[in-house]
C-alpha atoms as a PDB file:
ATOM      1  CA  UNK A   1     106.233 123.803 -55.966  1.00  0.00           C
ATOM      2  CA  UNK A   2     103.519 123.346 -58.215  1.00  0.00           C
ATOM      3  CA  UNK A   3     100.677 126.244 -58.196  1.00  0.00           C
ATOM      4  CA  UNK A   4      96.958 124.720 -56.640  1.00  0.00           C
ATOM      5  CA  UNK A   5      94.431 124.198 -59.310  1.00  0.00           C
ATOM      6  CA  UNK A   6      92.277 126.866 -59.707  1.00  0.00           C
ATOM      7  CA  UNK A   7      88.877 126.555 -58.416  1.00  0.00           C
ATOM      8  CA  UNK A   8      85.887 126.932 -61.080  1.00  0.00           C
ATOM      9  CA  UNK A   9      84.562 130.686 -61.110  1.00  0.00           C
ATOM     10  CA  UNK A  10      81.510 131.051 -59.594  1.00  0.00           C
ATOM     11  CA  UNK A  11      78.482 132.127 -61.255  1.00  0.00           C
ATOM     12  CA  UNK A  12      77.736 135.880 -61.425  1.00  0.00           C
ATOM     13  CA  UNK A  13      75.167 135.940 -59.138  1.00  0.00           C
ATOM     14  CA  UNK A  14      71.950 137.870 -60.601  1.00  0.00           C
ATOM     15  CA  UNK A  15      70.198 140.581 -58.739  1.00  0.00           C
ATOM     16  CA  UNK A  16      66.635 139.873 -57.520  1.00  0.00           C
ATOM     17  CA  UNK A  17      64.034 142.263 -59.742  1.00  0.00           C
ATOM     18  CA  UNK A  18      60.236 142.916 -58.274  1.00  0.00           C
ATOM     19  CA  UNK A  19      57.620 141.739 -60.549  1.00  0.00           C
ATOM     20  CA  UNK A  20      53.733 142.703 -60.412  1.00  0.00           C
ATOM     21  CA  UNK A  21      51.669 139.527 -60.522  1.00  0.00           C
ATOM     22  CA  UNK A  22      47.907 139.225 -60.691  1.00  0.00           C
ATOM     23  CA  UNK A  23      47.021 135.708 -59.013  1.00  0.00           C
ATOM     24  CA  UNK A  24      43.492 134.001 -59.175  1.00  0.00           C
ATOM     25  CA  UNK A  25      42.318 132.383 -56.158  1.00  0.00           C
ATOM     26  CA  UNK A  26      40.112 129.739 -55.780  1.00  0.00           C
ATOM     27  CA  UNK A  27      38.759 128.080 -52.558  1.00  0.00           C
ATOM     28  CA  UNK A  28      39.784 126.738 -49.451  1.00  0.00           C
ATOM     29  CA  UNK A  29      38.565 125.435 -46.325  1.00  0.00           C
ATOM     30  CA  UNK A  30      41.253 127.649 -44.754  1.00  0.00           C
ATOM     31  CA  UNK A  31      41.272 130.799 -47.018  1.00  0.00           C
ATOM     32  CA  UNK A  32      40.109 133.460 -44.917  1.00  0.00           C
ATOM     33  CA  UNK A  33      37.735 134.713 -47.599  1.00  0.00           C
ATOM     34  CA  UNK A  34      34.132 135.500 -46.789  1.00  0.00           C
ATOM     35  CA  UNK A  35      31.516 133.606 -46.516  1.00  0.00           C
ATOM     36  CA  UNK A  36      29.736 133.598 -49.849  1.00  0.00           C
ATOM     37  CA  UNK A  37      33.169 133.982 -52.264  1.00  0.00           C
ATOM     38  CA  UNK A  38      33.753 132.002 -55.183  1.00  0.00           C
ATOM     39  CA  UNK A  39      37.545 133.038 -55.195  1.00  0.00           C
ATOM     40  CA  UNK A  40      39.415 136.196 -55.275  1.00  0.00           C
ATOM     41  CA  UNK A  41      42.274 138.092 -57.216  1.00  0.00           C
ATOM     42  CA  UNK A  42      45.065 139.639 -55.702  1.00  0.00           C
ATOM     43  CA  UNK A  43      47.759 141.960 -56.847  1.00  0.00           C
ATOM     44  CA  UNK A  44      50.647 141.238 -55.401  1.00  0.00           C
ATOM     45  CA  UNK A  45      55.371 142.573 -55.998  1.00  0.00           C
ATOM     46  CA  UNK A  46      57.197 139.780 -55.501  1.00  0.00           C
ATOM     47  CA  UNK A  47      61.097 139.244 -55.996  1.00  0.00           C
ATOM     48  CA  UNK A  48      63.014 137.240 -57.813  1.00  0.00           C
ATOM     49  CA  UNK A  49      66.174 136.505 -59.875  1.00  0.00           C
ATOM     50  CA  UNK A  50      63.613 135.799 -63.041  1.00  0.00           C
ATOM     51  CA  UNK A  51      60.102 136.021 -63.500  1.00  0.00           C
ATOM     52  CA  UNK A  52      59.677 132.315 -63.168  1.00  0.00           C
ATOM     53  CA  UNK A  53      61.465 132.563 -59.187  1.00  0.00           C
ATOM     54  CA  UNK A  54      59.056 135.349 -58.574  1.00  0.00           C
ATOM     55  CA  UNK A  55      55.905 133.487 -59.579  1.00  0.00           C
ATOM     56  CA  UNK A  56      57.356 130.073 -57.767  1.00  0.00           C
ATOM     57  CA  UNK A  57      57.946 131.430 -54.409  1.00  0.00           C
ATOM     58  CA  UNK A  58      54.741 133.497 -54.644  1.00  0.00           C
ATOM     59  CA  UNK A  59      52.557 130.742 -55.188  1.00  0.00           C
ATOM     60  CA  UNK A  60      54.350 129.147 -52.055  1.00  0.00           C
ATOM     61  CA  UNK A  61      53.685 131.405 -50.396  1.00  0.00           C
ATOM     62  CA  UNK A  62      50.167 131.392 -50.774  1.00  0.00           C
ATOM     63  CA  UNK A  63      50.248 127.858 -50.268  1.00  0.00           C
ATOM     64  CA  UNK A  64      51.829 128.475 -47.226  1.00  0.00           C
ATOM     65  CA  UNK A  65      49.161 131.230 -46.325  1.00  0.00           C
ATOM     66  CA  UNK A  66      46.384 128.188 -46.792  1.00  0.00           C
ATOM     67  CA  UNK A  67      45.150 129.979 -50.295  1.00  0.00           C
ATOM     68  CA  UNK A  68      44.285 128.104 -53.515  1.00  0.00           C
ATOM     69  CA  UNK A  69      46.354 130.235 -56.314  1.00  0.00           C
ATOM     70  CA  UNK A  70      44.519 128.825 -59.871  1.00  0.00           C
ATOM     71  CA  UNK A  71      46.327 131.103 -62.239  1.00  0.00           C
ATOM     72  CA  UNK A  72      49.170 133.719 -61.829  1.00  0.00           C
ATOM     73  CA  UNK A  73      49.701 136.359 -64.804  1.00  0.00           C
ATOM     74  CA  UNK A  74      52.758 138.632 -64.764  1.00  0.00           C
ATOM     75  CA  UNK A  75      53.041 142.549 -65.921  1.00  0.00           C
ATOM     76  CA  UNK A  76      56.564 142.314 -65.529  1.00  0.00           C
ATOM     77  CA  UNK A  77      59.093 144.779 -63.933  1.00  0.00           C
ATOM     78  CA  UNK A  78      59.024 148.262 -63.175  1.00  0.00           C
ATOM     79  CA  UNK A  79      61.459 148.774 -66.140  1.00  0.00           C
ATOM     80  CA  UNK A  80      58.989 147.185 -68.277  1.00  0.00           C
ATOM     81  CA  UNK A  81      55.945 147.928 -67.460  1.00  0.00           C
ATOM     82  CA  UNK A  82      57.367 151.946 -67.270  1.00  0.00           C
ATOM     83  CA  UNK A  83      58.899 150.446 -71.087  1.00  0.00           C
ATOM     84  CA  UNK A  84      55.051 149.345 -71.901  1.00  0.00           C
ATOM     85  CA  UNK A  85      53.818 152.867 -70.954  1.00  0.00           C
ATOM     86  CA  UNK A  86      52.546 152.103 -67.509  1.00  0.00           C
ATOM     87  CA  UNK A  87      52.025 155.119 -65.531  1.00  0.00           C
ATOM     88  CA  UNK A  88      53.382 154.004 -61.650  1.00  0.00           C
ATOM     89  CA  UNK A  89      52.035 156.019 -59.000  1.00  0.00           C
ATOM     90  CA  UNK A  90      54.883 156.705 -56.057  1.00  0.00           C
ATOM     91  CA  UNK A  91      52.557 154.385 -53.533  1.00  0.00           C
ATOM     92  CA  UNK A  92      53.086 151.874 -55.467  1.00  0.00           C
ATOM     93  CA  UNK A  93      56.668 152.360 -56.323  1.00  0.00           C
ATOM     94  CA  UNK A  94      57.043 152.250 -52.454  1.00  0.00           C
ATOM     95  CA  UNK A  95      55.608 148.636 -52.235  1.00  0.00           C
ATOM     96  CA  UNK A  96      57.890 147.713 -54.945  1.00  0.00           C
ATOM     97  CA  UNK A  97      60.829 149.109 -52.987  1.00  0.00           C
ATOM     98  CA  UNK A  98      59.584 147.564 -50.403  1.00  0.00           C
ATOM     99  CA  UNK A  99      59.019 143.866 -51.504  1.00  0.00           C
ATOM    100  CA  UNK A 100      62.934 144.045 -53.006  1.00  0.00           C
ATOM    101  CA  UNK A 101      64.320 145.118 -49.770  1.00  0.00           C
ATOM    102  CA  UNK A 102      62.889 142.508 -47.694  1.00  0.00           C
ATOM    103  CA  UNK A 103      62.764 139.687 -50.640  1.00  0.00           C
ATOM    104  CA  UNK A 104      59.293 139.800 -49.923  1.00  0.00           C
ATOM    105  CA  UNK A 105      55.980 139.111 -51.480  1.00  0.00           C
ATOM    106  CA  UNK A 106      53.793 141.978 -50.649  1.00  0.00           C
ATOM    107  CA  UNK A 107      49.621 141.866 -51.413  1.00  0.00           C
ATOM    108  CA  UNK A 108      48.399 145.037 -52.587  1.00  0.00           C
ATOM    109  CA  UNK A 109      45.135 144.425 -53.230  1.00  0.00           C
ATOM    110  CA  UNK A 110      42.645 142.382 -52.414  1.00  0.00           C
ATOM    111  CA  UNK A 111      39.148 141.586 -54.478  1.00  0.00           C
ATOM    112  CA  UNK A 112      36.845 138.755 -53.820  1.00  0.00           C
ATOM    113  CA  UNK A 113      34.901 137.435 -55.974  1.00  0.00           C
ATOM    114  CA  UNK A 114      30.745 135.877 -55.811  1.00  0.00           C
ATOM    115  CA  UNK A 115      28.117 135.054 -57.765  1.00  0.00           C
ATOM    116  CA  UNK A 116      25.594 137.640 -56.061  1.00  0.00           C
ATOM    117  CA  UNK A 117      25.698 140.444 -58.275  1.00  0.00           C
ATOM    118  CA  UNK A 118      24.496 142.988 -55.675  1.00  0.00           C
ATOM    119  CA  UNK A 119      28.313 142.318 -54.061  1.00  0.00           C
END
């Protein structure tokens, strides 16, 4: 009898990483920001198999959250940004921990932006 023909290996499937993005906001009618904001920044950990996933699905998200992300820089993962000299305080280890155990994007901060320099 002959032998069944062996099925094609899968791919190794590659673990999801947290990275630490800084997105740019700009405006929306359904933003939430306050009146009086030209945009905002946020810091957010999100996961992903590859920095590219991580800034994809974040900016979905966002999307999703009725935001208007402009720009989205990365600082990498914990390994490098601890590799870069980055000195990671345990709270925000914790979010990091957090965002990879719920494949999550998770906002850490928060800063709006105006054009009213007494803000």
């Amino acid at each position: 009898m002959p032998k069944p023909p062996k099925s094609p290996e899968k791919p190794e499937k590659r673990p999801q990483q947290v990275y630490t993005l800084l997105v740019e906001l700009g405006r929306s009618p359904d933003d939430g920001l306050p009146k009086g904001a030209t945009g905002a920044g946020l810091l957010l950990y999100a996961t992903g198999v590859d920095e590219a996933e991580a800034v994809r699905e974040s900016v979905a998200v966002l999307k999703t959250a009725g935001v208007a992300p402009l720009d989205v820089t990365s600082y990498g993962t914990l390994d490098e940004r601890l590799a870069a000299g980055d000195t990671i305080p345990d709270e925000e280890r914790e979010l990091m921990a957090r965002a990879l155990a719920e494949n999550a994007v998770i906002v850490a901060q928060k800063t709006w932006f105006t054009d009213d320099d007494s803000d």
